[in-house]
PDB file of N, CA and C in Angstrom:
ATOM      1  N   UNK A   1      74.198  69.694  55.765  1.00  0.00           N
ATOM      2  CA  UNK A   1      74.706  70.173  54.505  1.00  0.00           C
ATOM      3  C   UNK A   1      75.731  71.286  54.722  1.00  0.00           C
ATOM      4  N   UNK A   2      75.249  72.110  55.566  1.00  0.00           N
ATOM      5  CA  UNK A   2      76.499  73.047  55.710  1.00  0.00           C
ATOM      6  C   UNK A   2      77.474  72.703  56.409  1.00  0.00           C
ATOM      7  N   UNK A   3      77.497  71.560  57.002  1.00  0.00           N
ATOM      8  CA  UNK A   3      78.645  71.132  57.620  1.00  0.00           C
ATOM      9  C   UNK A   3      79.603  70.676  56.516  1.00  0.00           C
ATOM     10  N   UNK A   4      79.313  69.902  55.437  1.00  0.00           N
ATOM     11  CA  UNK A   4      79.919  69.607  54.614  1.00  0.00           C
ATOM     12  C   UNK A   4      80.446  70.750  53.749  1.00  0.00           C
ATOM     13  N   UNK A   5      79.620  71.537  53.598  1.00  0.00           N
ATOM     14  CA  UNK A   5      80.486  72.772  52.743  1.00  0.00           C
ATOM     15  C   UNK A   5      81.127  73.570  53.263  1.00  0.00           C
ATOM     16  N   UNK A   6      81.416  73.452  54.737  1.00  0.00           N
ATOM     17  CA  UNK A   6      82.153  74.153  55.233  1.00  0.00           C
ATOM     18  C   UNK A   6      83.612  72.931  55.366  1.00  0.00           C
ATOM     19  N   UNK A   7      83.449  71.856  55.451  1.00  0.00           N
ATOM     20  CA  UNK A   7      84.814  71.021  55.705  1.00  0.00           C
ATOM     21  C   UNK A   7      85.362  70.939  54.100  1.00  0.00           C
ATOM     22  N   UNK A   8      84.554  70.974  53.123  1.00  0.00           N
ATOM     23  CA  UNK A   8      84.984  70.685  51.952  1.00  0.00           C
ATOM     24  C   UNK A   8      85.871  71.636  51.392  1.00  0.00           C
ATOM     25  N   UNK A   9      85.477  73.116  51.960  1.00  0.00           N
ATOM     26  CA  UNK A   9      85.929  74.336  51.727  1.00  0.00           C
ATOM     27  C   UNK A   9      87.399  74.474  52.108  1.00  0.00           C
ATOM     28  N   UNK A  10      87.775  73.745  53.676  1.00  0.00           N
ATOM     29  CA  UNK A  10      88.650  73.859  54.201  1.00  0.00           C
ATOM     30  C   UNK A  10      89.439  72.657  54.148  1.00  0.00           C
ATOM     31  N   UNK A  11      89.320  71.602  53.126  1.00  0.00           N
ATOM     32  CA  UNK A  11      89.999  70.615  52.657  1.00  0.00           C
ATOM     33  C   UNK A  11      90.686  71.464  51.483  1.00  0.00           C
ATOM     34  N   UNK A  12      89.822  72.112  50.353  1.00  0.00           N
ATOM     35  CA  UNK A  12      90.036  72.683  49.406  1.00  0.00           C
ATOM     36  C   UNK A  12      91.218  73.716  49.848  1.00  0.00           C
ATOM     37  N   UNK A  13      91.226  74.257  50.844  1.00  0.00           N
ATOM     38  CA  UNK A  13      92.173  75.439  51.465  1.00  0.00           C
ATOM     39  C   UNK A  13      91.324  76.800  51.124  1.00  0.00           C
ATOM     40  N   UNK A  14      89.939  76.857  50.577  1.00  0.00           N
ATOM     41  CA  UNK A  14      89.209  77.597  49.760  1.00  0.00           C
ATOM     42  C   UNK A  14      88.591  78.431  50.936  1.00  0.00           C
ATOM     43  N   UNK A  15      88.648  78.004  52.128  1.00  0.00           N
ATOM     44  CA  UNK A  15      87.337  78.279  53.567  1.00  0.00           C
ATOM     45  C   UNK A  15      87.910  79.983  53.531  1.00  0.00           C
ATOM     46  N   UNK A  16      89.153  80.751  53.829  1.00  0.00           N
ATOM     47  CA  UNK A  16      88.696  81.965  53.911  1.00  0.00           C
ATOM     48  C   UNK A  16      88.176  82.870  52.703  1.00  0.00           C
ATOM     49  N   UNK A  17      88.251  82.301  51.739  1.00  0.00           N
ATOM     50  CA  UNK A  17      87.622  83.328  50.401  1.00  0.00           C
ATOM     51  C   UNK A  17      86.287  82.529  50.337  1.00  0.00           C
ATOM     52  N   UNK A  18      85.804  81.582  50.422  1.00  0.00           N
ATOM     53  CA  UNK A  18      84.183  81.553  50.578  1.00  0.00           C
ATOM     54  C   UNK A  18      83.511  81.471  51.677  1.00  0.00           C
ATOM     55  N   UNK A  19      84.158  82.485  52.675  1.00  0.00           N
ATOM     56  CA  UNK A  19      83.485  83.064  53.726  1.00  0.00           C
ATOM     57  C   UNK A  19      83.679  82.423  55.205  1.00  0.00           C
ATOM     58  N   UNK A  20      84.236  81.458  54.839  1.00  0.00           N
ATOM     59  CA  UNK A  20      84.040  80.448  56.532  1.00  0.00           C
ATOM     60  C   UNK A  20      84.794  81.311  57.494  1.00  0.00           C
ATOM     61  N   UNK A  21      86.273  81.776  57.177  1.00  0.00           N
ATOM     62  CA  UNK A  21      87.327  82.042  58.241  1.00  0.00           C
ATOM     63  C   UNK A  21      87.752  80.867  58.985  1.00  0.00           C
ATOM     64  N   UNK A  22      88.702  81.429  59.760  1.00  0.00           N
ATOM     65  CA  UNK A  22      89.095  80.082  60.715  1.00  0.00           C
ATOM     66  C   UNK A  22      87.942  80.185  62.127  1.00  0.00           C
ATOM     67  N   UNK A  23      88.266  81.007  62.814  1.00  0.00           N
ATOM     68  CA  UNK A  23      86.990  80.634  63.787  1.00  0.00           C
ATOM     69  C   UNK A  23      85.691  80.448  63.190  1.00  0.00           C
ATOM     70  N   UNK A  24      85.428  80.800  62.434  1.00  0.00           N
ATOM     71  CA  UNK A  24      83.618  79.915  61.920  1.00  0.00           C
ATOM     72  C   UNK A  24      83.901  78.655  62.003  1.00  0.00           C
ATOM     73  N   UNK A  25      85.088  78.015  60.884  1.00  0.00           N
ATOM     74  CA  UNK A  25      85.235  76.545  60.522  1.00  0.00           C
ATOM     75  C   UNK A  25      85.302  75.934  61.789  1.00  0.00           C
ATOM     76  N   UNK A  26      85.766  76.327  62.807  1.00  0.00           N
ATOM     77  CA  UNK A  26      86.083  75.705  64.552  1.00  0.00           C
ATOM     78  C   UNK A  26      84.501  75.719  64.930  1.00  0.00           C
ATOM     79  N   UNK A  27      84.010  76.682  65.060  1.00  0.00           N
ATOM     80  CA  UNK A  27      82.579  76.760  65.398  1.00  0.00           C
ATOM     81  C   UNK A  27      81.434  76.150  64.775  1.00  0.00           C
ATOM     82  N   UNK A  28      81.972  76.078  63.571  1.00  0.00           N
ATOM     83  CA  UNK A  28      80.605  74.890  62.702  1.00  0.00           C
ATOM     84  C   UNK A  28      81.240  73.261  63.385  1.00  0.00           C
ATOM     85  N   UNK A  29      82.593  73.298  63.588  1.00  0.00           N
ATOM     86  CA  UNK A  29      83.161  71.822  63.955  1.00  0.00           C
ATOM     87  C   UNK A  29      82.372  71.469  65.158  1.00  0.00           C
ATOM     88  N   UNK A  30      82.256  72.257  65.849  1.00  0.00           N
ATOM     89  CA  UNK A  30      81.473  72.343  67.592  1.00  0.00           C
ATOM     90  C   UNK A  30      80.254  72.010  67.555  1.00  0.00           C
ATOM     91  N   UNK A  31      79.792  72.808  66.379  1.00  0.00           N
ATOM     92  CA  UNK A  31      78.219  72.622  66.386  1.00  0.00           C
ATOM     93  C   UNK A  31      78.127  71.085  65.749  1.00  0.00           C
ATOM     94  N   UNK A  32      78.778  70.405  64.807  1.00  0.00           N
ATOM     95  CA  UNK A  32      78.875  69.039  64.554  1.00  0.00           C
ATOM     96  C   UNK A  32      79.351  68.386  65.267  1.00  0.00           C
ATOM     97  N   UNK A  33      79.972  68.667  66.321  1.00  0.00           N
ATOM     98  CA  UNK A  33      80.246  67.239  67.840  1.00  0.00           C
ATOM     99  C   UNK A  33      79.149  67.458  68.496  1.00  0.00           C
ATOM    100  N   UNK A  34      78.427  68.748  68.768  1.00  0.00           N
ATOM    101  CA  UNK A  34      77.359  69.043  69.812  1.00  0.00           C
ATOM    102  C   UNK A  34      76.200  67.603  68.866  1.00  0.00           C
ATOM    103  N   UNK A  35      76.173  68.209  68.036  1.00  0.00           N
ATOM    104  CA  UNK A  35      74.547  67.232  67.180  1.00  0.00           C
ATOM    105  C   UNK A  35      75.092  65.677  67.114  1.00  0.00           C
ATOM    106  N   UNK A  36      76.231  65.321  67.102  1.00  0.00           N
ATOM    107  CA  UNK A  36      76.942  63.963  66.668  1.00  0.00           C
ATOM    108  C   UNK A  36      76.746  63.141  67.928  1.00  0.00           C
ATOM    109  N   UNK A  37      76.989  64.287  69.262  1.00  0.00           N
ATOM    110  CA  UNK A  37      76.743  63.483  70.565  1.00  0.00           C
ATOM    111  C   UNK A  37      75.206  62.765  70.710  1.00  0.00           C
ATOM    112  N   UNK A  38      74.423  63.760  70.649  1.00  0.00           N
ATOM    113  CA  UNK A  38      73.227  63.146  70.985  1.00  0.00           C
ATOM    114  C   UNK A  38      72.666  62.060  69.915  1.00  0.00           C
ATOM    115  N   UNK A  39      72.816  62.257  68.749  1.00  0.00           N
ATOM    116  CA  UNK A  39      72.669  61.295  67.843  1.00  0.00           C
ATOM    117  C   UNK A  39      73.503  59.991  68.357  1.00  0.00           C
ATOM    118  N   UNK A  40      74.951  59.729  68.710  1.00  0.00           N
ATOM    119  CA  UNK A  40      75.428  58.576  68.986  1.00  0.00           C
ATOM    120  C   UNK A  40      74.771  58.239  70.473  1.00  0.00           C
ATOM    121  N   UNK A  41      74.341  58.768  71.654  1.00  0.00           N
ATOM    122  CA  UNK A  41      73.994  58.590  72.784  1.00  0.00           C
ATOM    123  C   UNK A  41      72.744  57.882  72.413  1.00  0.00           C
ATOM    124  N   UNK A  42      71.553  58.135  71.569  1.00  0.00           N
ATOM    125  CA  UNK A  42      70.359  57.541  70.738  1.00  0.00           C
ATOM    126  C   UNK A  42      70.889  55.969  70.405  1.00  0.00           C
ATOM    127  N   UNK A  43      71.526  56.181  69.854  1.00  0.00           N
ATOM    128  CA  UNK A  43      72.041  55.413  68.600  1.00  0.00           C
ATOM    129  C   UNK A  43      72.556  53.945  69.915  1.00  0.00           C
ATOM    130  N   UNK A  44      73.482  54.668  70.622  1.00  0.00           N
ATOM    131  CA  UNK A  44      73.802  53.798  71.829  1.00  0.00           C
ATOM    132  C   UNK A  44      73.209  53.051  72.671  1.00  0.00           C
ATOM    133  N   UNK A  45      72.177  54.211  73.277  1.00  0.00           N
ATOM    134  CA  UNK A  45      70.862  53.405  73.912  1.00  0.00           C
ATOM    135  C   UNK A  45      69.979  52.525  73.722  1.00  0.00           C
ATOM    136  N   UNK A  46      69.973  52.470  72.001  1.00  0.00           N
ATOM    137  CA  UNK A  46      69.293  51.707  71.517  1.00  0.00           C
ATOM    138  C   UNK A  46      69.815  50.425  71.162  1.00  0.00           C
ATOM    139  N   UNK A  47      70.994  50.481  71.160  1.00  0.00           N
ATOM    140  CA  UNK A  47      71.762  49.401  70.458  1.00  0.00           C
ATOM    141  C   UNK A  47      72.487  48.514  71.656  1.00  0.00           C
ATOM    142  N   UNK A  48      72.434  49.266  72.612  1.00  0.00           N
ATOM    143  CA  UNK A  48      73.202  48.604  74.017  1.00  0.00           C
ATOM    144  C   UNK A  48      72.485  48.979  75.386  1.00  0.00           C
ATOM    145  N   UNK A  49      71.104  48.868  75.512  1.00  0.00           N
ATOM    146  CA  UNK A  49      70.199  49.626  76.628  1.00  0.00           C
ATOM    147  C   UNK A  49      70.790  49.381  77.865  1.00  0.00           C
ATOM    148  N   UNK A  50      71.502  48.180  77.974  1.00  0.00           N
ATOM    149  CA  UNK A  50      71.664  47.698  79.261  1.00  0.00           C
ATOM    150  C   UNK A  50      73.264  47.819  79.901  1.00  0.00           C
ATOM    151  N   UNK A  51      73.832  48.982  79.470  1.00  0.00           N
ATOM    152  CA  UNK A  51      75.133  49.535  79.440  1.00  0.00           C
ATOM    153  C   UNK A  51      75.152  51.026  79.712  1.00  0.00           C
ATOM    154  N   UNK A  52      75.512  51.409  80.896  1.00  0.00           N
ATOM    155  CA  UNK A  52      75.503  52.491  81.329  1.00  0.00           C
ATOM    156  C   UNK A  52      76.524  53.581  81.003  1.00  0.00           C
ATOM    157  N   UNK A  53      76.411  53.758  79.742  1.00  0.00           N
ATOM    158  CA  UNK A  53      77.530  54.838  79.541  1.00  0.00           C
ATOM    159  C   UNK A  53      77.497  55.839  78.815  1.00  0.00           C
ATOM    160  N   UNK A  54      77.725  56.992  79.412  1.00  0.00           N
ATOM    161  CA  UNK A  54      76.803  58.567  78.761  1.00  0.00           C
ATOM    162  C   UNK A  54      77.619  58.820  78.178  1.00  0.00           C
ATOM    163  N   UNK A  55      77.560  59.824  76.538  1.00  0.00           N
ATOM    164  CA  UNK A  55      78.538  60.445  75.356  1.00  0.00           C
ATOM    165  C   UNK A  55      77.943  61.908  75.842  1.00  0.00           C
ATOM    166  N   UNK A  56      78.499  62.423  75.787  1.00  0.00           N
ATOM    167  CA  UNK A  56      78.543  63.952  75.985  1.00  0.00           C
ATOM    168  C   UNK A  56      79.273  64.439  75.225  1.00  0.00           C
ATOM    169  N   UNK A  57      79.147  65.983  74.975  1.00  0.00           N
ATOM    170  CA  UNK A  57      79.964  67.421  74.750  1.00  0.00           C
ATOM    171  C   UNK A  57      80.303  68.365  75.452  1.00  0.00           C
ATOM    172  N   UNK A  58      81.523  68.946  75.658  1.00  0.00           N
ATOM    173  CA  UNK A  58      81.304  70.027  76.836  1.00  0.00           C
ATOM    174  C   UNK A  58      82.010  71.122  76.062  1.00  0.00           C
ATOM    175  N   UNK A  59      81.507  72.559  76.753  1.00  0.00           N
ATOM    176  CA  UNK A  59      82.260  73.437  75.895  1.00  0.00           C
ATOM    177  C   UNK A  59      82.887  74.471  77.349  1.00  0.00           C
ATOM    178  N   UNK A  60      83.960  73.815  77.528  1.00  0.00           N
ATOM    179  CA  UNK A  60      84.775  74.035  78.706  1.00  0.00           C
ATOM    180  C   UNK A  60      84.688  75.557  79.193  1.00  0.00           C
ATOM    181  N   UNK A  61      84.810  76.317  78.114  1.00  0.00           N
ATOM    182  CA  UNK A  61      85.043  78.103  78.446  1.00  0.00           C
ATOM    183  C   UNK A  61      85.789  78.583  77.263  1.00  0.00           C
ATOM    184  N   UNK A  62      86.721  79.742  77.969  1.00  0.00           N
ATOM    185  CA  UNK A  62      87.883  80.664  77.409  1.00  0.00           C
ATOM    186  C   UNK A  62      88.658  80.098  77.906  1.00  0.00           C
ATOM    187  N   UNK A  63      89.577  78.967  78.150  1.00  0.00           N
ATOM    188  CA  UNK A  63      90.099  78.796  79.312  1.00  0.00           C
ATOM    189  C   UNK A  63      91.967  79.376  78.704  1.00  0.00           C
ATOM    190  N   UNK A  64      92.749  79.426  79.907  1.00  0.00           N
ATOM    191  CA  UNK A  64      93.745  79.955  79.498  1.00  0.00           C
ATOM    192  C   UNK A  64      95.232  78.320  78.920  1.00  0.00           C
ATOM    193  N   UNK A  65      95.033  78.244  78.051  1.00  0.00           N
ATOM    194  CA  UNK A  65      95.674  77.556  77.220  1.00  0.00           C
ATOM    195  C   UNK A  65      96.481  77.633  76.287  1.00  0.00           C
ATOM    196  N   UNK A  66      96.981  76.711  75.825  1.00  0.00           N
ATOM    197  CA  UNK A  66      98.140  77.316  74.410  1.00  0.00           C
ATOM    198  C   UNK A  66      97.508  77.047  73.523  1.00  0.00           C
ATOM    199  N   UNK A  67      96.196  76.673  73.410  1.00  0.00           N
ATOM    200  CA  UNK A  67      95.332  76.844  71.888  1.00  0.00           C
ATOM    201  C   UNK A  67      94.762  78.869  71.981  1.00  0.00           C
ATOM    202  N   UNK A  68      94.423  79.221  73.085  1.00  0.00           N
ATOM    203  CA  UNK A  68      94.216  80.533  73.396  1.00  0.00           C
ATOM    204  C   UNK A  68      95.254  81.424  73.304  1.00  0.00           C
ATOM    205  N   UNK A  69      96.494  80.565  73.752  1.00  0.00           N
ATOM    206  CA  UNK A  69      97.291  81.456  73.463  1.00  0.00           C
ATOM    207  C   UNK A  69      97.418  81.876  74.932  1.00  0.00           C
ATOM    208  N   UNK A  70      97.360  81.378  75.367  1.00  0.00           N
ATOM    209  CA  UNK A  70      97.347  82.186  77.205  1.00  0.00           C
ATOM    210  C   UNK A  70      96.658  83.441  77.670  1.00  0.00           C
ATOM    211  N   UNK A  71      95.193  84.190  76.665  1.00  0.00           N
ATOM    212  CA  UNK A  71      94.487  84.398  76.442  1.00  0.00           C
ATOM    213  C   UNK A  71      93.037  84.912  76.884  1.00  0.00           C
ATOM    214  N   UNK A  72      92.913  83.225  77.529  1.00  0.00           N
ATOM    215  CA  UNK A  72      91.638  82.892  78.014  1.00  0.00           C
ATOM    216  C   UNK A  72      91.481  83.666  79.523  1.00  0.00           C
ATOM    217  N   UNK A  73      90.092  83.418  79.758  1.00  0.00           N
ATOM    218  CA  UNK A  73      90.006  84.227  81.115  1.00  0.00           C
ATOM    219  C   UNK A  73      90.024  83.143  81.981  1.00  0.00           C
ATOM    220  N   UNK A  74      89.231  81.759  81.928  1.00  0.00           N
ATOM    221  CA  UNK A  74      89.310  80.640  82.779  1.00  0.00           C
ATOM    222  C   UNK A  74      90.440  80.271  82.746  1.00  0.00           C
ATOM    223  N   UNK A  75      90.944  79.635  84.209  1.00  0.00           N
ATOM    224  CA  UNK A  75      91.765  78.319  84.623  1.00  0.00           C
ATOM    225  C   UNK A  75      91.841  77.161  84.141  1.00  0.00           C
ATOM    226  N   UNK A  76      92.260  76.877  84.143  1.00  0.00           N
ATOM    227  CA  UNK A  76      92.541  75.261  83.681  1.00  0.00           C
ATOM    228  C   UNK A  76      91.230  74.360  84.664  1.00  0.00           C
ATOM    229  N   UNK A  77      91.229  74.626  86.046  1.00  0.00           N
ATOM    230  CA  UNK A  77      90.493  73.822  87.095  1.00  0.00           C
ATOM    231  C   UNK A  77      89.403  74.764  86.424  1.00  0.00           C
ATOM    232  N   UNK A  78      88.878  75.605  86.407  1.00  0.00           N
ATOM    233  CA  UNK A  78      87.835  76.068  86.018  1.00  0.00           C
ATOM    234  C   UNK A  78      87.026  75.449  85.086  1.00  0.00           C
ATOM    235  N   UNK A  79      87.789  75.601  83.934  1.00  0.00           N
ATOM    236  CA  UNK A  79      87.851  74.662  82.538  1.00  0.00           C
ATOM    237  C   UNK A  79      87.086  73.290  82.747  1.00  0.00           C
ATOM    238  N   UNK A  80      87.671  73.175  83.620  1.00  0.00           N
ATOM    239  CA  UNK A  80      87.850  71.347  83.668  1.00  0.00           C
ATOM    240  C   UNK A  80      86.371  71.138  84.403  1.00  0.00           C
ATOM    241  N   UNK A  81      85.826  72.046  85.108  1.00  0.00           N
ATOM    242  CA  UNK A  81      84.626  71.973  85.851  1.00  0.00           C
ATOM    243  C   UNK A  81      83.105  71.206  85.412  1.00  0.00           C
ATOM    244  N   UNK A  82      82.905  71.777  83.956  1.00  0.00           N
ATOM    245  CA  UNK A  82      82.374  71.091  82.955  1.00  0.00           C
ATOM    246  C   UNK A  82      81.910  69.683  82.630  1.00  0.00           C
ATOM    247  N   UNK A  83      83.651  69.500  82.248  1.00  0.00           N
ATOM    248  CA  UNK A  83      84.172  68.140  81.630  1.00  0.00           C
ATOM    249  C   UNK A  83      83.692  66.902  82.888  1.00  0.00           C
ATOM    250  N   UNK A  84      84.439  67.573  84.488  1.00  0.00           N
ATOM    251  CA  UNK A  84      84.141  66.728  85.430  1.00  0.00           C
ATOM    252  C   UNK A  84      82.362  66.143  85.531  1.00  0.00           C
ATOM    253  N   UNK A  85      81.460  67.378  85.661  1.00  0.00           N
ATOM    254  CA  UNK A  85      80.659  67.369  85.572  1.00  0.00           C
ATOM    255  C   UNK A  85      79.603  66.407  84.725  1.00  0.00           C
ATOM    256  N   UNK A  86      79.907  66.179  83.363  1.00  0.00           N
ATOM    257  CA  UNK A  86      79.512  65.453  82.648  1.00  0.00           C
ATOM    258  C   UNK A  86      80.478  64.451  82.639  1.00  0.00           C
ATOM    259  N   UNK A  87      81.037  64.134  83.120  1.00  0.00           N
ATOM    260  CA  UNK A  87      81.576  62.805  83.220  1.00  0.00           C
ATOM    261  C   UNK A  87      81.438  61.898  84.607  1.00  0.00           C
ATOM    262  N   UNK A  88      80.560  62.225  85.656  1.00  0.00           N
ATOM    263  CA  UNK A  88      80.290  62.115  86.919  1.00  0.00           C
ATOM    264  C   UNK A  88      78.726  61.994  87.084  1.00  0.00           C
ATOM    265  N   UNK A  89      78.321  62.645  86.583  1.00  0.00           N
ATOM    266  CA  UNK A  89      76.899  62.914  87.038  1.00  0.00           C
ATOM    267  C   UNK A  89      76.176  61.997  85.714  1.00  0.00           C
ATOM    268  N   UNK A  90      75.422  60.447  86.411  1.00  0.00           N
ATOM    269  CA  UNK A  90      75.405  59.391  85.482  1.00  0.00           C
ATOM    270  C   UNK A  90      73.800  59.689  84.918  1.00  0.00           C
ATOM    271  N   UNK A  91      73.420  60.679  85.220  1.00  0.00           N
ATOM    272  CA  UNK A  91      71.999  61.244  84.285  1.00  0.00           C
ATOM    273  C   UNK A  91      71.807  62.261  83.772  1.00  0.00           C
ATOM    274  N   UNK A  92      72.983  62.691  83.249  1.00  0.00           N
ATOM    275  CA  UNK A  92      73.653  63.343  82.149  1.00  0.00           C
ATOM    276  C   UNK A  92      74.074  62.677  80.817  1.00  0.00           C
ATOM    277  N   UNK A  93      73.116  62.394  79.996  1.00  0.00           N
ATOM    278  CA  UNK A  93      73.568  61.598  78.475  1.00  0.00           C
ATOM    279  C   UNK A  93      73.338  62.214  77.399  1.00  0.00           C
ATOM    280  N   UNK A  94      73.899  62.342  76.560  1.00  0.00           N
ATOM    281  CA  UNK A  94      73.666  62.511  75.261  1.00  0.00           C
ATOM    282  C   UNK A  94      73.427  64.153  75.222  1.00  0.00           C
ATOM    283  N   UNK A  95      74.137  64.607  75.757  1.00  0.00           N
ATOM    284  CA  UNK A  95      74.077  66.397  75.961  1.00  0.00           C
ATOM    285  C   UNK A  95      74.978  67.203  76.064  1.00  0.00           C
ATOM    286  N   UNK A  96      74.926  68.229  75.867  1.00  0.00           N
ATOM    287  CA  UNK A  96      75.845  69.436  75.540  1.00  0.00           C
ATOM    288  C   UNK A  96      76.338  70.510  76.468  1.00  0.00           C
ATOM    289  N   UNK A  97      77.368  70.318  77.008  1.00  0.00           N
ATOM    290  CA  UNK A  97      77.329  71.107  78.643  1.00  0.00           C
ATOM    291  C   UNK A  97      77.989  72.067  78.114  1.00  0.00           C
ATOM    292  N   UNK A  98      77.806  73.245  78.725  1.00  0.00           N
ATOM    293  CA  UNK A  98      77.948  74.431  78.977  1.00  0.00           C
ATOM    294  C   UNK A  98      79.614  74.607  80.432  1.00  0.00           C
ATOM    295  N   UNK A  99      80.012  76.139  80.342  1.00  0.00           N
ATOM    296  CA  UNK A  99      81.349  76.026  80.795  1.00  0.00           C
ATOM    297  C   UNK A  99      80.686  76.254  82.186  1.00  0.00           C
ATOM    298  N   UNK A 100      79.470  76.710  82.578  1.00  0.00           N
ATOM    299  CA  UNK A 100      78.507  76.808  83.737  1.00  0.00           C
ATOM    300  C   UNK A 100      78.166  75.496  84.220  1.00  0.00           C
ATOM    301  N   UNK A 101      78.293  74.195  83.742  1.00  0.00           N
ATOM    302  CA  UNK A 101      77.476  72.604  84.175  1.00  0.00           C
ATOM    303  C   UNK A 101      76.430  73.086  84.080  1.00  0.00           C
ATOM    304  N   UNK A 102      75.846  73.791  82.776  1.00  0.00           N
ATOM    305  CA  UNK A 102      74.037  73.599  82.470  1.00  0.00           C
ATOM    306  C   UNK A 102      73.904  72.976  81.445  1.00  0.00           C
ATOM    307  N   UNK A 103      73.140  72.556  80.576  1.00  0.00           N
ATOM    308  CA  UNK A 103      72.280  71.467  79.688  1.00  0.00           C
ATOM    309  C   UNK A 103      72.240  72.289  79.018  1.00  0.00           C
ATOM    310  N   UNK A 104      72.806  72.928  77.566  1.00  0.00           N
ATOM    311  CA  UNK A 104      72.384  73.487  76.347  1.00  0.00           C
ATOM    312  C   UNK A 104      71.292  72.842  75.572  1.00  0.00           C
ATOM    313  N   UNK A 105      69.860  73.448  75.654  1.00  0.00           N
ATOM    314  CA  UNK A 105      68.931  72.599  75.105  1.00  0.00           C
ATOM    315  C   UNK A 105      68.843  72.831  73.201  1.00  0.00           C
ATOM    316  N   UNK A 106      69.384  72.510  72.674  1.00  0.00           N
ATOM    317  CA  UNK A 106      69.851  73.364  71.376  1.00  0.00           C
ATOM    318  C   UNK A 106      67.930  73.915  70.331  1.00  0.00           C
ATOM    319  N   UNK A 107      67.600  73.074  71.065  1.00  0.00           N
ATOM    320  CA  UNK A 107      65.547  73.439  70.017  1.00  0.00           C
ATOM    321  C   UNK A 107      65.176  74.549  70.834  1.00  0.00           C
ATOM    322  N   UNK A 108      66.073  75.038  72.342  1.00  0.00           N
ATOM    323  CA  UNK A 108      65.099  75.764  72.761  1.00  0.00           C
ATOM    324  C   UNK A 108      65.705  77.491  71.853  1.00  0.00           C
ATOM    325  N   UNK A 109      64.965  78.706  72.374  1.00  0.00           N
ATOM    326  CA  UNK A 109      65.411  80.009  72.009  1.00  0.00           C
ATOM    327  C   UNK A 109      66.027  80.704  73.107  1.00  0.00           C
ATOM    328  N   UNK A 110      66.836  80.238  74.420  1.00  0.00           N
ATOM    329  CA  UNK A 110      67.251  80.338  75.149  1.00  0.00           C
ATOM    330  C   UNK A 110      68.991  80.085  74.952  1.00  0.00           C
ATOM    331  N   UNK A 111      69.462  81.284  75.030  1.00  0.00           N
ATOM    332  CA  UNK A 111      71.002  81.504  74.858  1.00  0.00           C
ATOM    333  C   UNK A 111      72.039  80.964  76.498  1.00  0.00           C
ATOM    334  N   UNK A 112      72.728  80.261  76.459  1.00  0.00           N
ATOM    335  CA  UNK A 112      73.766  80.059  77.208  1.00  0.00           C
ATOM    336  C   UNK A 112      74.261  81.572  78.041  1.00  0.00           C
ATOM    337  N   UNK A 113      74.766  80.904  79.343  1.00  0.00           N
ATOM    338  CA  UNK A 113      75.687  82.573  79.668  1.00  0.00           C
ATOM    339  C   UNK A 113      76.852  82.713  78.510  1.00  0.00           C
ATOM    340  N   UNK A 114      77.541  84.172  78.632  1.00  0.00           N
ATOM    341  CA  UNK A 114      78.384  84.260  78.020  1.00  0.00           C
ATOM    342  C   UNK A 114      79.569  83.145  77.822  1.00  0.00           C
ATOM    343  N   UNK A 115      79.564  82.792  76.524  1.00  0.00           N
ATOM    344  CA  UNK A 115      81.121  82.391  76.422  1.00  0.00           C
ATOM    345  C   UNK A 115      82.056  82.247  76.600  1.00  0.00           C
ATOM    346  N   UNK A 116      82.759  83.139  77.855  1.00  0.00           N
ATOM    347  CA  UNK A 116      83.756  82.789  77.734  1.00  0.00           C
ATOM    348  C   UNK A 116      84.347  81.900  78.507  1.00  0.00           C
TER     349      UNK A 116
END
């Protein structure tokens, strides 16, 4: 539900006067690919068991980019460390990697390293 009132907000052009901002609206977007992955990886397994192919999320870093703005504290190869990671390692499915290659368990109360 709040995913929707936050995209509806920012269809409307309405998102910074009812609170979203622009980095929230990016960050609720994240948190809806993070939940969308494992739901389609389910959804996949079930529908195609005998097809080996993992959906993931990765949340690369800070990396230094022209969405950052040149910015970021990570590299590009740094960045990319992640991405490789979950795209290589074939018992890795339906999960949410971290800019470290760890498993964000999202039910647990255990915070990720820092961000950036």
């Amino acid at each position: 539900m709040t995913l929707c009132l936050c995209f509806r907000a920012t269809e409307n052009n309405t998102h910074v006067e009812d609170g979203w901002g622009g980095a929230t609206v990016y960050a609720v977007s994240k948190v809806g690919v993070s939940a969308l992955t494992v739901i389609q990886q389910r959804l996949f397994d079930k529908e195609k068991p005998n097809r080996n192919i993992s959906i993931n999320s990765v949340h690369p870093g800070w990396v230094i980019t022209d969405m950052t703005r040149h910015k970021g504290l990570l590299t590009t190869d740094e960045g990319a460390r992640s991405a490789l990671f979950a795209a290589l390692d074939a018992e890795v499915k339906g999960k949410y990697i971290w800019r470290d290659c760890t498993v964000v368990d999202w039910y647990s109360n255990e915070m990720p390293n820092p961000p950036y």
